[in-house]
Protein backbone atom coordinates (compact mmCIF):
# COMPACT_ATOMS: atom_id res chain seq x y z
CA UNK A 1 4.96 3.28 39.31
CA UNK A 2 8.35 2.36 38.21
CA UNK A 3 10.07 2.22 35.06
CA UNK A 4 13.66 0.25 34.19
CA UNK A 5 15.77 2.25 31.55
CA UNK A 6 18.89 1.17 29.91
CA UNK A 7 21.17 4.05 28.76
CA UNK A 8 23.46 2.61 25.78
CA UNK A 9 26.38 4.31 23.71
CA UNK A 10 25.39 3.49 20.04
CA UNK A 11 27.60 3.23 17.16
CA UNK A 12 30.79 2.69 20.03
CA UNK A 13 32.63 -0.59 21.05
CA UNK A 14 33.78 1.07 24.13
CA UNK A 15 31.97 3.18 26.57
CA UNK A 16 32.27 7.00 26.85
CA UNK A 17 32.22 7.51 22.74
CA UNK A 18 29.41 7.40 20.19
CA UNK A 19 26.35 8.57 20.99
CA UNK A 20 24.23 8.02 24.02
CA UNK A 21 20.64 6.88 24.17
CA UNK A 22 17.96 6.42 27.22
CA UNK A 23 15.80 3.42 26.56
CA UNK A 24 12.50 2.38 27.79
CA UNK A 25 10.73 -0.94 26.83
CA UNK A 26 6.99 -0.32 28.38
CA UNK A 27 3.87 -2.82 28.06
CA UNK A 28 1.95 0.03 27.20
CA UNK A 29 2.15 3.97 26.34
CA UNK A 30 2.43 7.16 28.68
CA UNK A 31 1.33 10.00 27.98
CA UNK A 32 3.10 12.04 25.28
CA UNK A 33 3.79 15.00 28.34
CA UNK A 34 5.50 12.20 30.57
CA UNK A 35 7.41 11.36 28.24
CA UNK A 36 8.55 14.18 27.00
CA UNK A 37 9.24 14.86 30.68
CA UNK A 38 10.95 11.81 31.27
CA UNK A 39 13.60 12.69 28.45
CA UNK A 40 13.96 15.71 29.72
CA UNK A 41 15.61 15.02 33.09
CA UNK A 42 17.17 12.35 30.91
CA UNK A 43 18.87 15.39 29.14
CA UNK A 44 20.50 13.06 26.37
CA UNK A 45 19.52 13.95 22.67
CA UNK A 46 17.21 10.95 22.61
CA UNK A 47 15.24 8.81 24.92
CA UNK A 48 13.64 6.13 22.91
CA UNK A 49 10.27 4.46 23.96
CA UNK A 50 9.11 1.28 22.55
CA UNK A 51 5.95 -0.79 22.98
CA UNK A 52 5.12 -4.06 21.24
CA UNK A 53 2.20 -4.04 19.10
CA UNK A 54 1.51 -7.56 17.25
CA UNK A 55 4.80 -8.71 15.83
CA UNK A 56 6.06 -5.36 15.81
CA UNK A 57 7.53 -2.73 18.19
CA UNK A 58 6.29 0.14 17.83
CA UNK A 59 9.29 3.43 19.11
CA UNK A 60 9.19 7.16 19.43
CA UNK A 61 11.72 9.26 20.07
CA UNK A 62 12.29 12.50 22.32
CA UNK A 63 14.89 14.91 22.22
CA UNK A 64 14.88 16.98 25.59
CA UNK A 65 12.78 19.80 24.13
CA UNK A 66 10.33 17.96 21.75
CA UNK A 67 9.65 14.58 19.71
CA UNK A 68 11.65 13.75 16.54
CA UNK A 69 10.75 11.72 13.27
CA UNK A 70 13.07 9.66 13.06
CA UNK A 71 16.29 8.60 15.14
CA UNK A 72 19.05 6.29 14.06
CA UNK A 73 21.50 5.95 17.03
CA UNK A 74 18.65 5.30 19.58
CA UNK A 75 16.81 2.91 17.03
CA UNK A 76 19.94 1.11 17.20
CA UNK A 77 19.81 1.32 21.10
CA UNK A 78 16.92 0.47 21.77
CA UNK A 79 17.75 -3.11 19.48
CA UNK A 80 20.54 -3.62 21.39
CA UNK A 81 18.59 -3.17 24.60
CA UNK A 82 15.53 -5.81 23.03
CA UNK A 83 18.00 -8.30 21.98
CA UNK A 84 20.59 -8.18 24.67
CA UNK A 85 18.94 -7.37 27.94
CA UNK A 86 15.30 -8.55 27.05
CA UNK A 87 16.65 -11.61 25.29
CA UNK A 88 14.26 -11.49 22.09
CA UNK A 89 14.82 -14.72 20.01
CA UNK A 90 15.17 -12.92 16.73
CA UNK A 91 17.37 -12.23 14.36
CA UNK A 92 15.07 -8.93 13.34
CA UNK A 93 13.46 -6.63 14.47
CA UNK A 94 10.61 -4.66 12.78
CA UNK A 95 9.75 -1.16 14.03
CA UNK A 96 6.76 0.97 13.38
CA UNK A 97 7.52 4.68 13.38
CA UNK A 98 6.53 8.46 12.67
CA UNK A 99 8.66 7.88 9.39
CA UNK A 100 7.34 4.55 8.02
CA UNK A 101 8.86 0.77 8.46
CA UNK A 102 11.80 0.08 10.17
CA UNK A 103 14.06 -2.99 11.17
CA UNK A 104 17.40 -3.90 12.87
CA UNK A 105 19.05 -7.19 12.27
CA UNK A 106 22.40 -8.26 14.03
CA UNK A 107 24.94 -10.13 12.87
CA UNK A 108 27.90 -11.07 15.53
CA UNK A 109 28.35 -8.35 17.50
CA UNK A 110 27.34 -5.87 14.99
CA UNK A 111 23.65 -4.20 14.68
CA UNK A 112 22.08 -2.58 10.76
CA UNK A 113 19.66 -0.51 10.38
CA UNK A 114 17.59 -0.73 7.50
CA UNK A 115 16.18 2.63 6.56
CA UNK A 116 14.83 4.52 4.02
CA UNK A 117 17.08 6.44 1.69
CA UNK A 118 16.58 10.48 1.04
CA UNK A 119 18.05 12.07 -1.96
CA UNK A 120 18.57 15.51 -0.84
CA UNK A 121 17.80 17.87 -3.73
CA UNK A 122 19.61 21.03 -4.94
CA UNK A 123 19.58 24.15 -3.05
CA UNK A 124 22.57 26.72 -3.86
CA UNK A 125 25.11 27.97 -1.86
CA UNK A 126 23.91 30.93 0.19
CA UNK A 127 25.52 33.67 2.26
CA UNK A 128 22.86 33.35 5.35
CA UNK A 129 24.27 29.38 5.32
CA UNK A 130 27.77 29.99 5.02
CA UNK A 131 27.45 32.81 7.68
CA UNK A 132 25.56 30.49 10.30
CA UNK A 133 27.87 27.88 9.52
CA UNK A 134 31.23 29.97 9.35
CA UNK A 135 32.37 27.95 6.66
CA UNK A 136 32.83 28.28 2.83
CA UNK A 137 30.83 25.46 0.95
CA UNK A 138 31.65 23.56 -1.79
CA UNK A 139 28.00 22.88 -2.03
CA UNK A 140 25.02 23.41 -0.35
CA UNK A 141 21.37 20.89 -1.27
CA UNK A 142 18.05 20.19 1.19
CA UNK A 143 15.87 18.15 2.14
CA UNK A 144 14.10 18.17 5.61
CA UNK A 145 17.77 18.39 6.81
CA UNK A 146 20.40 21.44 5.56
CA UNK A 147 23.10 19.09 3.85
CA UNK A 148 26.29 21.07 3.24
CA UNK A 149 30.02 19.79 1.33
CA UNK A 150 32.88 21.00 2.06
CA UNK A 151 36.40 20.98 0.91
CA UNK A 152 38.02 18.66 3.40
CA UNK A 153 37.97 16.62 6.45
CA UNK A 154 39.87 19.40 8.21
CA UNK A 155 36.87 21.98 7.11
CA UNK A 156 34.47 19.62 8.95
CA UNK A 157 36.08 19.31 11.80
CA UNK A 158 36.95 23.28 11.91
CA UNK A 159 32.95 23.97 11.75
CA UNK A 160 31.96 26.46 14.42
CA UNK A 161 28.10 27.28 13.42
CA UNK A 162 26.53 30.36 14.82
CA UNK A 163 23.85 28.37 16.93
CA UNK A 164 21.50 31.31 17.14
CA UNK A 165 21.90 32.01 13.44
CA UNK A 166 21.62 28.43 12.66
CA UNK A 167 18.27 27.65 14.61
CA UNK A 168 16.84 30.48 12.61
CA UNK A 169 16.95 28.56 9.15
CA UNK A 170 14.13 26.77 7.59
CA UNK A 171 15.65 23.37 8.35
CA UNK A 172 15.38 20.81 11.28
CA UNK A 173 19.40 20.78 11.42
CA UNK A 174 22.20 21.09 9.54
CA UNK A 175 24.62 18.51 8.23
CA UNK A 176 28.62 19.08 7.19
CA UNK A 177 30.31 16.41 5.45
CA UNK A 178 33.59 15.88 3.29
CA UNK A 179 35.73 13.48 2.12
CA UNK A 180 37.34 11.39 4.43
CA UNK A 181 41.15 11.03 5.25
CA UNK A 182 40.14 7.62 6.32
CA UNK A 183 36.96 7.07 5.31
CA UNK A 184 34.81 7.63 2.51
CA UNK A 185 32.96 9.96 4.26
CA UNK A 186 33.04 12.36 7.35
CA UNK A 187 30.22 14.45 9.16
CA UNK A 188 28.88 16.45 11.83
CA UNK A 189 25.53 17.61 12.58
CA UNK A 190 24.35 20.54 14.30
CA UNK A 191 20.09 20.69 15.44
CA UNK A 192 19.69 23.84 17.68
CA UNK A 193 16.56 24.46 17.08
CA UNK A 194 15.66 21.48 18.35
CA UNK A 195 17.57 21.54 21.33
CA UNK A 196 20.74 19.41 20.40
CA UNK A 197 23.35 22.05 19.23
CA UNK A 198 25.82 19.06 18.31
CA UNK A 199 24.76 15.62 18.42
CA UNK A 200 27.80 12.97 18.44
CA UNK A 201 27.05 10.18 15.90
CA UNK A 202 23.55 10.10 13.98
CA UNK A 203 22.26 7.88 11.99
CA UNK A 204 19.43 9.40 10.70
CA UNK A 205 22.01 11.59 8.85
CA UNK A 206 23.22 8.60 6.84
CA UNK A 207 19.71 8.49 5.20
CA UNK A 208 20.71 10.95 3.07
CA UNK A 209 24.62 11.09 3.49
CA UNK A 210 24.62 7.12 1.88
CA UNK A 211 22.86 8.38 -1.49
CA UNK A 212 24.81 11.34 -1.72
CA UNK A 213 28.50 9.37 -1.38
CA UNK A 214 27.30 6.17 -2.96
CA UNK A 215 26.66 8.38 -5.99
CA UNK A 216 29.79 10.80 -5.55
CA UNK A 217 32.27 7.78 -5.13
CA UNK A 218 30.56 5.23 -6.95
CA UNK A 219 30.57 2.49 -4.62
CA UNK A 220 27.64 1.10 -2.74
CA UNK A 221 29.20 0.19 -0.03
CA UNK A 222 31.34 2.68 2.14
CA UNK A 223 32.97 3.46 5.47
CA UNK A 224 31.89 6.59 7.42
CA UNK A 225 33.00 8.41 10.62
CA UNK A 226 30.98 11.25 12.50
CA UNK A 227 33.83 13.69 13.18
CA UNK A 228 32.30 15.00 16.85
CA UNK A 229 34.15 14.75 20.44
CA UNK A 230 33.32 11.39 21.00
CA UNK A 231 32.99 10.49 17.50
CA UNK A 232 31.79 6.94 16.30
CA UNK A 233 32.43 4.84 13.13
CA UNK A 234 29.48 3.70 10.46
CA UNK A 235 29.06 0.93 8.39
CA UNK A 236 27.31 1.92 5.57
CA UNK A 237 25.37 0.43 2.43
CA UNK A 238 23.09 1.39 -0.52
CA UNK A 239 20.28 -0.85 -1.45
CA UNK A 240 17.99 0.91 -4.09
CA UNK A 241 15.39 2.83 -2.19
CA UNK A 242 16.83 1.93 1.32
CA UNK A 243 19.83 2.40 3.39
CA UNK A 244 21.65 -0.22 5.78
CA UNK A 245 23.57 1.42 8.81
CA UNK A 246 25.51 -1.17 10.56
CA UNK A 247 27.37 -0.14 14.13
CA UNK A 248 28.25 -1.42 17.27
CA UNK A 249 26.81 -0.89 20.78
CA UNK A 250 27.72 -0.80 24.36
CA UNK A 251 25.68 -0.64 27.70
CA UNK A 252 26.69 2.11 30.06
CA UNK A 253 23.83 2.20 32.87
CA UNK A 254 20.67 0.00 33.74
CA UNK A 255 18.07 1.21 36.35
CA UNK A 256 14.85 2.39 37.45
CA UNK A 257 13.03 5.18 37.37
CA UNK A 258 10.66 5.80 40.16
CA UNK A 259 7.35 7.77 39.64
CA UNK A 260 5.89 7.90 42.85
C-alpha cells in the first residue's frame, strides 16, 4: 500500500518558518497504531489525517508520541492541502474532531480557522510554575493548557522552561505571552510532556490567547506573533463564543509513503 503526504509550513508565506505539518488525505481510516507510527518517523509535532465522511472531513491529529485534541496549525494544513492540491470547489470546509465542529474558509491567499473560544480561568501565581518556567509572572490562570503573562515581549522571548520540571505539571503544556512590541500579542508554547518541548506557531493556543487579549486590550480584532525560531504571524478575531485564526500557508514537500 501506498500513501501520498503533503508536508506544509502553516501560518508562513515563505518556506522554512511557521510551523510544519505532515498531511494525509485517505479514503478510509488506519489503524490508530499506524498512524501513530506513521507520525512518528514523520517526527514533526503533527501529522494530520483526514477522511471524508458525508459533507464533512473528518481529521485527527498525532504528535510523535501520542494523539492530540485539537491542532490549529495542521487544521490549517491540512485545508490548504484539500483546497490547493486536491482542488475542493469550496469556499469552506467543515471538520469533525475530538474537540467538536470545525471549519476553514479562505479568502485570497489567506486561510481562518473558526474555533471555539476558551476562557482560561484563574489560577495564582506559584513557585513550582515560575521555577519550571524560570521566569517571574505577572500572572498565572488554567485551563487544559498552563497560560502564563508576563511583563514584556523581551520576558517571552528570554523563557528557558525546565523541560523535566515542566512535563511534571498537571497541564498538557504551557503557554507564555505578553504584550507585543509589534503586535498586540506575543507567545510561545512549550508541551514536553507530550513530546513537543517547543512547538513554533500554534493555533490551538489562540483559543484561549484571543479571549484573554480581546478582553485585556479591548479590541476584537488583533494582530499576534508566536515569538519561536521560526516564528509565524496570526490574524486574529473574537466572535462571541468562537475564535477566527486567519494565516497563510506554504507547501514544502509532496510524496509517497510506501508500506510494503
Amino acid at each position: 500500500m501506498q500513501l501520498e503526504f503533503h508536508q506544509v509550513d502553516a501560518f508562513s508565506d515563505r518556506l522554512f518558518s511557521g510551523n510544519p505539518a505532515m498531511v494525509y488525505r485517505l479514503d478510509a481510516w488506519l489503524a490508530d497504531e499506524l498512524m501513530q507510527k506513521i507520525a512518528a518517523e514523520h517526527n514533526l509535532a503533527e501529522t494530520a489525517f483526514v477522511v471524508r465522511e458525508g459533507q464533512h472531513w473528518h481529521i485527527r491529529w498525532f504528535t510523535p508520541s501520542t494523539e492530540v485534541p485539537l491542532c490549529g496549525h495542521a487544521t490549517l494544513a491540512g485545508a490548504y492541502v484539500l483546497f490547493e492540491i486536491y482542488r475542493e470547489p469550496v469556499e469552506r470546509l467543515d471538520f469533525i474532531c475530538k474537540s467538536g465542529p470545525l471549519s476553514v474558509s479562505r479568502e485570497g491567499r489567506r486561510l481562518w480557522l473558526d474555533f471555539p473560544a476558551i476562557f482560561p480561568s484563574e489560577v495564582g501565581v506559584t513557585l513550582d510554575v515560575e521555577r519550571a518556567l524560570g521566569v517571574e509572572a505577572v500572572d498565572v490562570l488554567g485551563s487544559n493548557e498552563l497560560f502564563v503573562v508576563l511583563e514584556s515581549e523581551q520576558a517571552v522571548l528570554d523563557c528557558q522552561p525546565d523541560m523535566v520540571a515542566l512535563a511534571k505539571l498537571p497541564w498538557l503544556g504551557a503557554i507564555v505571552t505578553a504584550r507585543g512590541n509589534k503586535h498586540d500579542f506575543v507567545s510561545r508554547y512549550f508541551a514536553p510532556a507530550i513530546g513537543i518541548n517547543e512547538d513554533p506557531v500554534t493555533g490551538s493556543t489562540h483559543c484561549s490567547l484571543i479571549p484573554y487579549w480581546s478582553k485585556r486590550l479591548g479590541k476584537s480584532d488583533l494582530t499576534a506573533y508566536q515569538c519561536s525560531a521560526r516564528g509565524g504571524q496570526l490574524f486574529c478575531r473574537l466572535e462571541g463564543g468562537r475564535v477566527k485564526i486567519g494565516g497563510d500557508a506554504t507547501l514544502v514537500a509532496s510524496g509517497t509513503l510506501i508500506l510494503g
